[in-house]
C-alpha atoms as a PDB file:
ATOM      1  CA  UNK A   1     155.234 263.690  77.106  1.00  0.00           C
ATOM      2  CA  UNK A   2     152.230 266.117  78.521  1.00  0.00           C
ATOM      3  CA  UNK A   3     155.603 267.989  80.271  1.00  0.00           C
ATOM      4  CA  UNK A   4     156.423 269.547  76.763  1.00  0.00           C
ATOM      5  CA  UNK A   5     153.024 270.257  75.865  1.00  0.00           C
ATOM      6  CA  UNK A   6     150.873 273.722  75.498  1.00  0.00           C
ATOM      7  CA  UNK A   7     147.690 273.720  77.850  1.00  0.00           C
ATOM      8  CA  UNK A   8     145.952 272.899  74.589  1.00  0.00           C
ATOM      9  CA  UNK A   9     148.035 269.680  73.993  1.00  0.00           C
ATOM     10  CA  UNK A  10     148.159 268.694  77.734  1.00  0.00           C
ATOM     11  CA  UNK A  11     144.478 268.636  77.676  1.00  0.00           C
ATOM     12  CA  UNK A  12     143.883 266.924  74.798  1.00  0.00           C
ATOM     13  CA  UNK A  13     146.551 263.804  75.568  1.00  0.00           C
ATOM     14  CA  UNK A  14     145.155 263.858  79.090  1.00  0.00           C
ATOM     15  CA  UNK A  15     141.132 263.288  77.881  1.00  0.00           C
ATOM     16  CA  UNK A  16     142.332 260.872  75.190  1.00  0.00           C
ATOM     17  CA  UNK A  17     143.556 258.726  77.983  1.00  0.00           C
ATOM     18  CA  UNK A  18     140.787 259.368  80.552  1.00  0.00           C
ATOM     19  CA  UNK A  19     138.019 259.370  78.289  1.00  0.00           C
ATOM     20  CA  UNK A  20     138.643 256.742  75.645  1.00  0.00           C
ATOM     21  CA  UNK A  21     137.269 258.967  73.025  1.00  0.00           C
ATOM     22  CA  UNK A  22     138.137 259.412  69.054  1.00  0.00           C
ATOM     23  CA  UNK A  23     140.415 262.552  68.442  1.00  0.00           C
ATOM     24  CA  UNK A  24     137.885 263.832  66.487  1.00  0.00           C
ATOM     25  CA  UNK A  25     135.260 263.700  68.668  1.00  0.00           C
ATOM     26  CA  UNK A  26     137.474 265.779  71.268  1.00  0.00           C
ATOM     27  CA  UNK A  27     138.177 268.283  68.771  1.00  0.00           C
ATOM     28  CA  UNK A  28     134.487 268.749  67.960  1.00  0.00           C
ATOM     29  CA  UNK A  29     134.135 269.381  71.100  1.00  0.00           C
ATOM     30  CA  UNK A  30     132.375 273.049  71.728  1.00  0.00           C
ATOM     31  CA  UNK A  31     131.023 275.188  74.563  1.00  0.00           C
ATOM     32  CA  UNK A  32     127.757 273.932  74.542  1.00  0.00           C
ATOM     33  CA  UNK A  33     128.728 269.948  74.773  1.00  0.00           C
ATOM     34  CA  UNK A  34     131.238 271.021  77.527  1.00  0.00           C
ATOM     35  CA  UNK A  35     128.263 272.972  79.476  1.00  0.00           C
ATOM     36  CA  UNK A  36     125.440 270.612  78.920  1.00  0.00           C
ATOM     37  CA  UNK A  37     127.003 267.447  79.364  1.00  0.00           C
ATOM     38  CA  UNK A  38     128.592 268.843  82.865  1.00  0.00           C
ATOM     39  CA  UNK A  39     124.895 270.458  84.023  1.00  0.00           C
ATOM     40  CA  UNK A  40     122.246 267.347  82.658  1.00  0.00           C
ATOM     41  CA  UNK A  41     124.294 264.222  83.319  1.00  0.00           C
ATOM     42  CA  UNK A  42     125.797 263.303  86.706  1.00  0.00           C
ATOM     43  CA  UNK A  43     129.299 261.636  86.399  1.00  0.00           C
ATOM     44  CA  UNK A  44     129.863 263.342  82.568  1.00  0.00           C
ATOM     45  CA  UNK A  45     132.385 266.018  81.844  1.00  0.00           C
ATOM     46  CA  UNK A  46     131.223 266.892  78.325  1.00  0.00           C
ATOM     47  CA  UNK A  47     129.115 265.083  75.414  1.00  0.00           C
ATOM     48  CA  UNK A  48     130.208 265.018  72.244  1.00  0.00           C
ATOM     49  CA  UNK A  49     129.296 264.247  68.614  1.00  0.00           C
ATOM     50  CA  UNK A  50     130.185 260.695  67.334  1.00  0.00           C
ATOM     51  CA  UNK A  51     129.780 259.152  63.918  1.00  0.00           C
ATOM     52  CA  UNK A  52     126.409 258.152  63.911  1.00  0.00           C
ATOM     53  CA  UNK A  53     125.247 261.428  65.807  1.00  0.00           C
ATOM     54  CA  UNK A  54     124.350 263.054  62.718  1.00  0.00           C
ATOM     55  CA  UNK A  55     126.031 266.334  64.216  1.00  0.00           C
ATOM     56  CA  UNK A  56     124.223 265.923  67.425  1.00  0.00           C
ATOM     57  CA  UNK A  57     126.099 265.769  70.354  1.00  0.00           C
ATOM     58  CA  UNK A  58     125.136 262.859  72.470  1.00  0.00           C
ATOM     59  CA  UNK A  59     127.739 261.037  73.249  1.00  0.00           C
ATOM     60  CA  UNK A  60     128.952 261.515  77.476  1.00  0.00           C
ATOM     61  CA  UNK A  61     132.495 261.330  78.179  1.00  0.00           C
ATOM     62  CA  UNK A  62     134.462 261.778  81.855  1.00  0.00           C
ATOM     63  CA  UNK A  63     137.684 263.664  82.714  1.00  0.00           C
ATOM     64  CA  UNK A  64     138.935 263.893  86.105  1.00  0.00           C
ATOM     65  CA  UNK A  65     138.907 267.438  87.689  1.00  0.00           C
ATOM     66  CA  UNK A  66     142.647 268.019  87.289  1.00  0.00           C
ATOM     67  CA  UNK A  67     141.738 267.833  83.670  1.00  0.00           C
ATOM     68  CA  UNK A  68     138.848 270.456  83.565  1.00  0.00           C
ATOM     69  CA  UNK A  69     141.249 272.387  85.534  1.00  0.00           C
ATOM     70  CA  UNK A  70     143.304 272.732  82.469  1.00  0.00           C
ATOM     71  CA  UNK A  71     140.344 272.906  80.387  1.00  0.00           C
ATOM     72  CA  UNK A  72     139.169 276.295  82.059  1.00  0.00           C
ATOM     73  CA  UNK A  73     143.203 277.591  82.223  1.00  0.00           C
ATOM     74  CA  UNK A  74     142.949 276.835  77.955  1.00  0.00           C
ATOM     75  CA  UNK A  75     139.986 278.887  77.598  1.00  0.00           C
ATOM     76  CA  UNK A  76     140.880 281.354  80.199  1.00  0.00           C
ATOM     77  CA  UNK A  77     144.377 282.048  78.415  1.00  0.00           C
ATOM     78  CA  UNK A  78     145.561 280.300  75.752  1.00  0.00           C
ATOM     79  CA  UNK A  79     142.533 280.175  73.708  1.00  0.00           C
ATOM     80  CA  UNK A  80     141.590 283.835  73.922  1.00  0.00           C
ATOM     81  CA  UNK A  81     144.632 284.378  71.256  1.00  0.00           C
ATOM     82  CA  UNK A  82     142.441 282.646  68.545  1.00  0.00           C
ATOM     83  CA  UNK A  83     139.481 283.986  69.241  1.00  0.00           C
ATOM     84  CA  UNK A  84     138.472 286.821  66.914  1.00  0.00           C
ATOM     85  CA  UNK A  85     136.549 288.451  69.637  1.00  0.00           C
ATOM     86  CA  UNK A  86     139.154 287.795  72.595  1.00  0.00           C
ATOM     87  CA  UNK A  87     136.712 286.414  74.949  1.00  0.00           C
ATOM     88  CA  UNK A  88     137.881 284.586  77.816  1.00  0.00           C
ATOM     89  CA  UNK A  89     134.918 283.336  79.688  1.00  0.00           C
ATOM     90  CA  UNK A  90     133.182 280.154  78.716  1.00  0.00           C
ATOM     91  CA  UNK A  91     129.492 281.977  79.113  1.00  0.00           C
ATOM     92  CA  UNK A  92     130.651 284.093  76.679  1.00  0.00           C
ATOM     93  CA  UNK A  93     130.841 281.221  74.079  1.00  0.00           C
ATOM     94  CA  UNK A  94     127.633 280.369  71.908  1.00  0.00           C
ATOM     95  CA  UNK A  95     126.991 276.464  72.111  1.00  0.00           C
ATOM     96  CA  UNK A  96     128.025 276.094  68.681  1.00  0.00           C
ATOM     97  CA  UNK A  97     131.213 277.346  68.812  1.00  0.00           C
ATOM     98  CA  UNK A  98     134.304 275.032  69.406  1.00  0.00           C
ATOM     99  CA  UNK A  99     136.755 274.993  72.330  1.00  0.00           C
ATOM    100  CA  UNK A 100     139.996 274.558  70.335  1.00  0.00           C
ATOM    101  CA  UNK A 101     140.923 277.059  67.713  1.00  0.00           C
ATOM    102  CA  UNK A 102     143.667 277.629  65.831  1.00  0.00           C
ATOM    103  CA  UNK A 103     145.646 280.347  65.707  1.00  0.00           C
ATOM    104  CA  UNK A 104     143.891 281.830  62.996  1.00  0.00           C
ATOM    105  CA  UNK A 105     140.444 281.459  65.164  1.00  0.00           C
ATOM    106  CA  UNK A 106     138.944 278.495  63.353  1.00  0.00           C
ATOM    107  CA  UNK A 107     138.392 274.908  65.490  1.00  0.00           C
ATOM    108  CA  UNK A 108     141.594 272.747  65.519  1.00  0.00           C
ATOM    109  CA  UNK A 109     141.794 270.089  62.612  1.00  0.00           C
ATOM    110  CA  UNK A 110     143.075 266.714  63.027  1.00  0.00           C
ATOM    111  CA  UNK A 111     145.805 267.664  60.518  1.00  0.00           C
ATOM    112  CA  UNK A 112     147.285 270.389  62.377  1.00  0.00           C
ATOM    113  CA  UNK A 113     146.440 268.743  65.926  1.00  0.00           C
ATOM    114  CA  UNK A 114     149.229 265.785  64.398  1.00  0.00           C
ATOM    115  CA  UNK A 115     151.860 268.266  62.915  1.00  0.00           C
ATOM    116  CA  UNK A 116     151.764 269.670  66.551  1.00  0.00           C
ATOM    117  CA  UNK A 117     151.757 266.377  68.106  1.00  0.00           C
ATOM    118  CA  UNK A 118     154.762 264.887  65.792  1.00  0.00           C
ATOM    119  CA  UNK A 119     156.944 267.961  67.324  1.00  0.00           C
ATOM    120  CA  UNK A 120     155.736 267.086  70.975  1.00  0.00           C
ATOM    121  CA  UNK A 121     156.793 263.524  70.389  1.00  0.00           C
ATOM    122  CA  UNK A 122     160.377 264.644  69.133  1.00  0.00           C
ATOM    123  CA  UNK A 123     160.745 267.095  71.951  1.00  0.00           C
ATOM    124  CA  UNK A 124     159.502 264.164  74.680  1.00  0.00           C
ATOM    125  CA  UNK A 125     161.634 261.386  73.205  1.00  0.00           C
ATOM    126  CA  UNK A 126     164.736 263.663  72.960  1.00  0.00           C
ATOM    127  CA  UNK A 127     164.140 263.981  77.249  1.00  0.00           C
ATOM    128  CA  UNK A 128     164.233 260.127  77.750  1.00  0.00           C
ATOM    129  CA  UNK A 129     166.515 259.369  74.827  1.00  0.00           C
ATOM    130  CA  UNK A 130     168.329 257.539  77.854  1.00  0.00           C
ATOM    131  CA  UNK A 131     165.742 255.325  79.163  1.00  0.00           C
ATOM    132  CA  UNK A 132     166.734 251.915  78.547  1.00  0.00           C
ATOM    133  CA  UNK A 133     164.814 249.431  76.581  1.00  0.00           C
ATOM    134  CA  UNK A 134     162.433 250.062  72.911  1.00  0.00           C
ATOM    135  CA  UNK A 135     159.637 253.436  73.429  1.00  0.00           C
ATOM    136  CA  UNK A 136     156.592 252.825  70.946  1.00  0.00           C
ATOM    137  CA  UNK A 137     155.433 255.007  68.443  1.00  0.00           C
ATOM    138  CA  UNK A 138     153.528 257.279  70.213  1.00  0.00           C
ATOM    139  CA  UNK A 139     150.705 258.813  68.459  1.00  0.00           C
ATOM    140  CA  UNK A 140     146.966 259.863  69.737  1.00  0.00           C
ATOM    141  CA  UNK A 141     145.047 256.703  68.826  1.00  0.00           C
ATOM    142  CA  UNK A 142     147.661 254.515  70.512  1.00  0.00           C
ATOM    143  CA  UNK A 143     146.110 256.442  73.792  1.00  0.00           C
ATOM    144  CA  UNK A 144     142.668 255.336  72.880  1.00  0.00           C
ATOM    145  CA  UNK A 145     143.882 251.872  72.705  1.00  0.00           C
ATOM    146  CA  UNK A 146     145.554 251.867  76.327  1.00  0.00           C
ATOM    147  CA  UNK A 147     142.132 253.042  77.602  1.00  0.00           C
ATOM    148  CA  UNK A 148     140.552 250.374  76.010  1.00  0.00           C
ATOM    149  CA  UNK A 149     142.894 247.906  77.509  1.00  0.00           C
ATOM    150  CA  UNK A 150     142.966 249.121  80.775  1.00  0.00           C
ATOM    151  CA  UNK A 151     139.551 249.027  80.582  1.00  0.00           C
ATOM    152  CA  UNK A 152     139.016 245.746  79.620  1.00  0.00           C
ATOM    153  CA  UNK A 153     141.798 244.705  82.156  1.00  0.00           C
ATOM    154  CA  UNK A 154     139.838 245.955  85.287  1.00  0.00           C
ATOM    155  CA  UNK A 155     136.377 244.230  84.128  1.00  0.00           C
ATOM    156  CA  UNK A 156     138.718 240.128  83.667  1.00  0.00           C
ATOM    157  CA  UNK A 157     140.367 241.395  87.319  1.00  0.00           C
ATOM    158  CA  UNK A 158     136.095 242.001  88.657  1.00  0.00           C
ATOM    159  CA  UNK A 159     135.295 238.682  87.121  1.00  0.00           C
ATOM    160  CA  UNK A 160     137.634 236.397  86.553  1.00  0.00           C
ATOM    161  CA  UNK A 161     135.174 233.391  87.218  1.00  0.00           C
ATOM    162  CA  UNK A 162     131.669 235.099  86.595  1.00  0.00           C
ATOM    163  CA  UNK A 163     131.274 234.505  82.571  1.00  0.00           C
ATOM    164  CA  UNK A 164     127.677 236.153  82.761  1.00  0.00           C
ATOM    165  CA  UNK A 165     128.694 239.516  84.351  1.00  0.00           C
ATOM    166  CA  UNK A 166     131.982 239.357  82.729  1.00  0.00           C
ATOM    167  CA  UNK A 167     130.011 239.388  79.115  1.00  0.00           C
ATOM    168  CA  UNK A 168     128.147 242.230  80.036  1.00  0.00           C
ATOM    169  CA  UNK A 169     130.827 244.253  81.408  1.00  0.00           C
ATOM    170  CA  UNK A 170     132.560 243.708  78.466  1.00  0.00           C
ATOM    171  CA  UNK A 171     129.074 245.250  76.298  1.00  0.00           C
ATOM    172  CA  UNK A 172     129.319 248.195  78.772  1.00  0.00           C
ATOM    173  CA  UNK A 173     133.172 248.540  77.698  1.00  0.00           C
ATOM    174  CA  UNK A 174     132.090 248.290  74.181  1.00  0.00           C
ATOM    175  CA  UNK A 175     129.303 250.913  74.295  1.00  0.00           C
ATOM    176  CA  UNK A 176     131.237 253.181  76.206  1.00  0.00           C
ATOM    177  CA  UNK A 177     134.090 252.990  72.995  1.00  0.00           C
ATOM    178  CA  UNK A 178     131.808 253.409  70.392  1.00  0.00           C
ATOM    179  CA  UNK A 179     132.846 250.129  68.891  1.00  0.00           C
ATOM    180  CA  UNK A 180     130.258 248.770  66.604  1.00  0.00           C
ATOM    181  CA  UNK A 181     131.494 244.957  66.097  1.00  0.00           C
ATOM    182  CA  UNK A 182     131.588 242.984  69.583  1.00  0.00           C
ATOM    183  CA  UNK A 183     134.878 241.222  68.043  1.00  0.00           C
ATOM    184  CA  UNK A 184     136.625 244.446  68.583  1.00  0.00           C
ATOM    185  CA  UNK A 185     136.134 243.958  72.387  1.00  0.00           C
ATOM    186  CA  UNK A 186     137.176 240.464  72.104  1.00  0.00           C
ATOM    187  CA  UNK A 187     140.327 240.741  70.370  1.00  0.00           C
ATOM    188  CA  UNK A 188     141.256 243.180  73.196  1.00  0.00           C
ATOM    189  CA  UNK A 189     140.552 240.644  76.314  1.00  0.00           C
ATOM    190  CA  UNK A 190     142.354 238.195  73.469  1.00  0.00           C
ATOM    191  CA  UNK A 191     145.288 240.596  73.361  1.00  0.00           C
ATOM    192  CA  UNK A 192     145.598 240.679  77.504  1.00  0.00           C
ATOM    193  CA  UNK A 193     145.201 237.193  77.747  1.00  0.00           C
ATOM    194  CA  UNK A 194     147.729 236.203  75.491  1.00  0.00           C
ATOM    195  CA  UNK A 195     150.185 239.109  77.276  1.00  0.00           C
ATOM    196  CA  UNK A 196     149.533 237.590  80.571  1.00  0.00           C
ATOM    197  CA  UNK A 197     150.655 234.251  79.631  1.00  0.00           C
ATOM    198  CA  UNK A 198     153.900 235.690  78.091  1.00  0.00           C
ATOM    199  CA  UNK A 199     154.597 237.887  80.995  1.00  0.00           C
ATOM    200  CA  UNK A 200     153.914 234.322  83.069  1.00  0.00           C
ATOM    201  CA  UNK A 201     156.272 232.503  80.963  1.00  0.00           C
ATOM    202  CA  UNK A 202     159.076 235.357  80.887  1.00  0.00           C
ATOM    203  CA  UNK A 203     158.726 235.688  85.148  1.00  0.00           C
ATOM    204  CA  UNK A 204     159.622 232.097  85.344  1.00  0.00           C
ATOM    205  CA  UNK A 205     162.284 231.700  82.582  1.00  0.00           C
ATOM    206  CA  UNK A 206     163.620 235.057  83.989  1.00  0.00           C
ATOM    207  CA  UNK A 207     163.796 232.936  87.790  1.00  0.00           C
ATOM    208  CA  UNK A 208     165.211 230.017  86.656  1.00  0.00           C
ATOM    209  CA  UNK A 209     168.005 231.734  84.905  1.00  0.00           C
ATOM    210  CA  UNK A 210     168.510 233.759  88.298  1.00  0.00           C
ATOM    211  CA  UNK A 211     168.529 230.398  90.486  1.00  0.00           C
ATOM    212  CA  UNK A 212     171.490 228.885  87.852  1.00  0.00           C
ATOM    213  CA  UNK A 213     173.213 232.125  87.111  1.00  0.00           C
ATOM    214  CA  UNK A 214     176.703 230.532  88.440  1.00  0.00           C
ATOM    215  CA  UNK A 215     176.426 227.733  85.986  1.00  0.00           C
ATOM    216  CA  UNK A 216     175.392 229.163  82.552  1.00  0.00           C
ATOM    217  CA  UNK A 217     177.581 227.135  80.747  1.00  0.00           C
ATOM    218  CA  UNK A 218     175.610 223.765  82.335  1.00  0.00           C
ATOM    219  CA  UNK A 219     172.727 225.576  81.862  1.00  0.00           C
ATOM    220  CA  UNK A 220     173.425 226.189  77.901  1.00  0.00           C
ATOM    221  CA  UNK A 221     174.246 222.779  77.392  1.00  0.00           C
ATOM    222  CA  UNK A 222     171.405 221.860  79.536  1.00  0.00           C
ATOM    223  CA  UNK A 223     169.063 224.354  76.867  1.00  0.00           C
ATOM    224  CA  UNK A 224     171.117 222.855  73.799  1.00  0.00           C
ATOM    225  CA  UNK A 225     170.410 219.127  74.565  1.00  0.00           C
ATOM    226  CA  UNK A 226     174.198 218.330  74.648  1.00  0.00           C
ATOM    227  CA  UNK A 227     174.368 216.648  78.397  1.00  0.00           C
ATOM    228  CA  UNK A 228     171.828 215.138  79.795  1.00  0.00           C
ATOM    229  CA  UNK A 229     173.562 214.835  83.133  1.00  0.00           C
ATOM    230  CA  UNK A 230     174.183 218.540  83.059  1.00  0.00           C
ATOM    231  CA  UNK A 231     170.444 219.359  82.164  1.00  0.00           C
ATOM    232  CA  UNK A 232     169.757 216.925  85.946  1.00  0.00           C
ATOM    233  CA  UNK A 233     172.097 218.849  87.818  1.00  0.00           C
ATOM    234  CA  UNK A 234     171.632 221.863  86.455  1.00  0.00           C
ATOM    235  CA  UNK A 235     167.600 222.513  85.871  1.00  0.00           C
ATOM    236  CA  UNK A 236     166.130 219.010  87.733  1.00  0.00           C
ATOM    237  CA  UNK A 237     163.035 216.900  86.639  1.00  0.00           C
ATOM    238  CA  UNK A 238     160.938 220.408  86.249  1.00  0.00           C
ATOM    239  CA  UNK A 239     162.999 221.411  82.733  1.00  0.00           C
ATOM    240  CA  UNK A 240     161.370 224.130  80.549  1.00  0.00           C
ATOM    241  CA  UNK A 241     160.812 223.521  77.299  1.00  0.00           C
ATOM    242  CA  UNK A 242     163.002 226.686  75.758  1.00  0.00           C
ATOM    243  CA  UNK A 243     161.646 228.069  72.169  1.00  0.00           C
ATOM    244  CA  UNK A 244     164.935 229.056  69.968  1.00  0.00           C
ATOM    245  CA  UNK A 245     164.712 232.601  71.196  1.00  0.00           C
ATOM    246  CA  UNK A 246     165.287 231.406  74.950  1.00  0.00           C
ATOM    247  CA  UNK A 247     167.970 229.398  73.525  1.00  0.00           C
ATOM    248  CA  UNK A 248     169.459 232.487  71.801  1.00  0.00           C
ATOM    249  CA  UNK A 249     169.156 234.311  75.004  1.00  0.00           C
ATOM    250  CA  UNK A 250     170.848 232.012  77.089  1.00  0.00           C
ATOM    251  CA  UNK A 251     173.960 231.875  74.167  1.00  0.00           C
ATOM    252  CA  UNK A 252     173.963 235.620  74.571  1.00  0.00           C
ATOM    253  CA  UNK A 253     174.218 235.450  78.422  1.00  0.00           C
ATOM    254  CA  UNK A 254     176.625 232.732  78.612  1.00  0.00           C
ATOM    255  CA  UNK A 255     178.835 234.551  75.637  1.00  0.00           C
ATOM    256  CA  UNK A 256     179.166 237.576  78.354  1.00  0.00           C
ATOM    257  CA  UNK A 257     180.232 234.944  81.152  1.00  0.00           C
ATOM    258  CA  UNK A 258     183.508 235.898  80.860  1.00  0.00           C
ATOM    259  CA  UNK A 259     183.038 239.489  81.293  1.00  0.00           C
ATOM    260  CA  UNK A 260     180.730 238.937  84.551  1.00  0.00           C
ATOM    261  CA  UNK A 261     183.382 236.546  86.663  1.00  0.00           C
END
């Protein structure tokens, strides 16, 4: 999607996913949060205001280099055509003074930061209009929540069997987000837990209609209940218990059997 995008646009869908922060925040974000946070905190890119700041910007967030990168190419170029006085240095901004303008030289809004991003999306789905298989949605707080996930993801991977440090990884995660209820971070590790087990029961439904792919027809009466000698032969003493939808599935594949001999 980013390879349709303006500078501008890159950078913003880049730090949404990098930095897990609001889309408000980002475009609040001004020279003096981007030059503080990188010169008084090790390991911060930028701080930024949050809700409870009270306009204060105190909040640190991280993008990787290759992101600042296109941070300093936005203010070095693309920027300078909304600014009133054409400046194209960063230590020629006052602290005050926001990073993304429009083009009439005022800081981005969220309203015209979506217009642009609904024409991105049509531009980026029109390119892979021929991938197979359902694309989501897309739209910017969707990238917050994939941060979140992945975040949450890499502390159950650390700790699978340490509850204690797992809990307060999991605070971290929720400080770091913002989040002011602890059930938010909860119904994400909820959320991958309940994925895993889906994705586990999908591998192996997946294998054992690979291992009795030459007998679908056994194997649909097997999943039907019609022969209980076919459902021995054809699936053995370790039978899965198919929902309706694996029983649709395996109607749909064995309908097709006569196109695949």
């Amino acid at each position: 999607m980013s390879d349709h995008a303006t500078l501008c646009d890159k950078f913003i869908i880049r730090i949404l996913l990098e930095s897990g922060a609001r889309l408000n925040e980002i475009l609040g974000l001004t020279a003096g949060g981007y030059r503080h946070g990188r010169s008084l905190h090790v390991g911060v890119s930028a701080l930024v205001r949050t809700k409870g700041s009270f306009g204060r910007e105190t909040k640190p967030i991280h993008f990787e280099a290759e992101t600042e990168d296109l941070l300093q190419r936005y203010i070095r170029t693309d920027r300078v055509a909304g600014d009133p006085e054409h400046r194209s240095r960063l230590e020629d901004l006052q602290d005050a003074e926001p990073l993304f303008l429009s083009r009439r030289g005022r800081q981005l809004s969220d309203t015209a930061l979506r217009a642009r991003w609904a024409s991105l999306r049509i531009r980026a789905e029109r390119h892979i209009r021929r991938t197979p298989g359902p694309r989501p949605h897309l739209h910017p707080h969707l990238i917050r929540h994939a941060h979140a996930t992945m975040r949450v993801q890499v502390v159950l991977e650390e700790y699978p069997h340490d509850g204690e440090r797992q809990r307060a990884a999991i605070d971290a995660v929720q400080i770091a987000m913002g989040w002011t209820s602890s059930q938010t971070a909860k119904r994400y590790v909820h959320a991958i837990s309940h994925a895993e087990a889906y994705e586990l029961v999908q591998r192996r439904f997946v294998d054992r209609l690979t291992k009795h792919a030459r007998d679908l027809p056994t194997l649909a009466a097997a999943v039907g209940g019609h022969s209980e000698a076919a459902d021995e032969r054809s699936v053995g003493s370790d039978a899965l218990d198919f929902v309706d939808e694996a029983k649709a599935t395996i109607a749909w594949i064995t309908s097709l059997r006569g196109a695949i001999s």
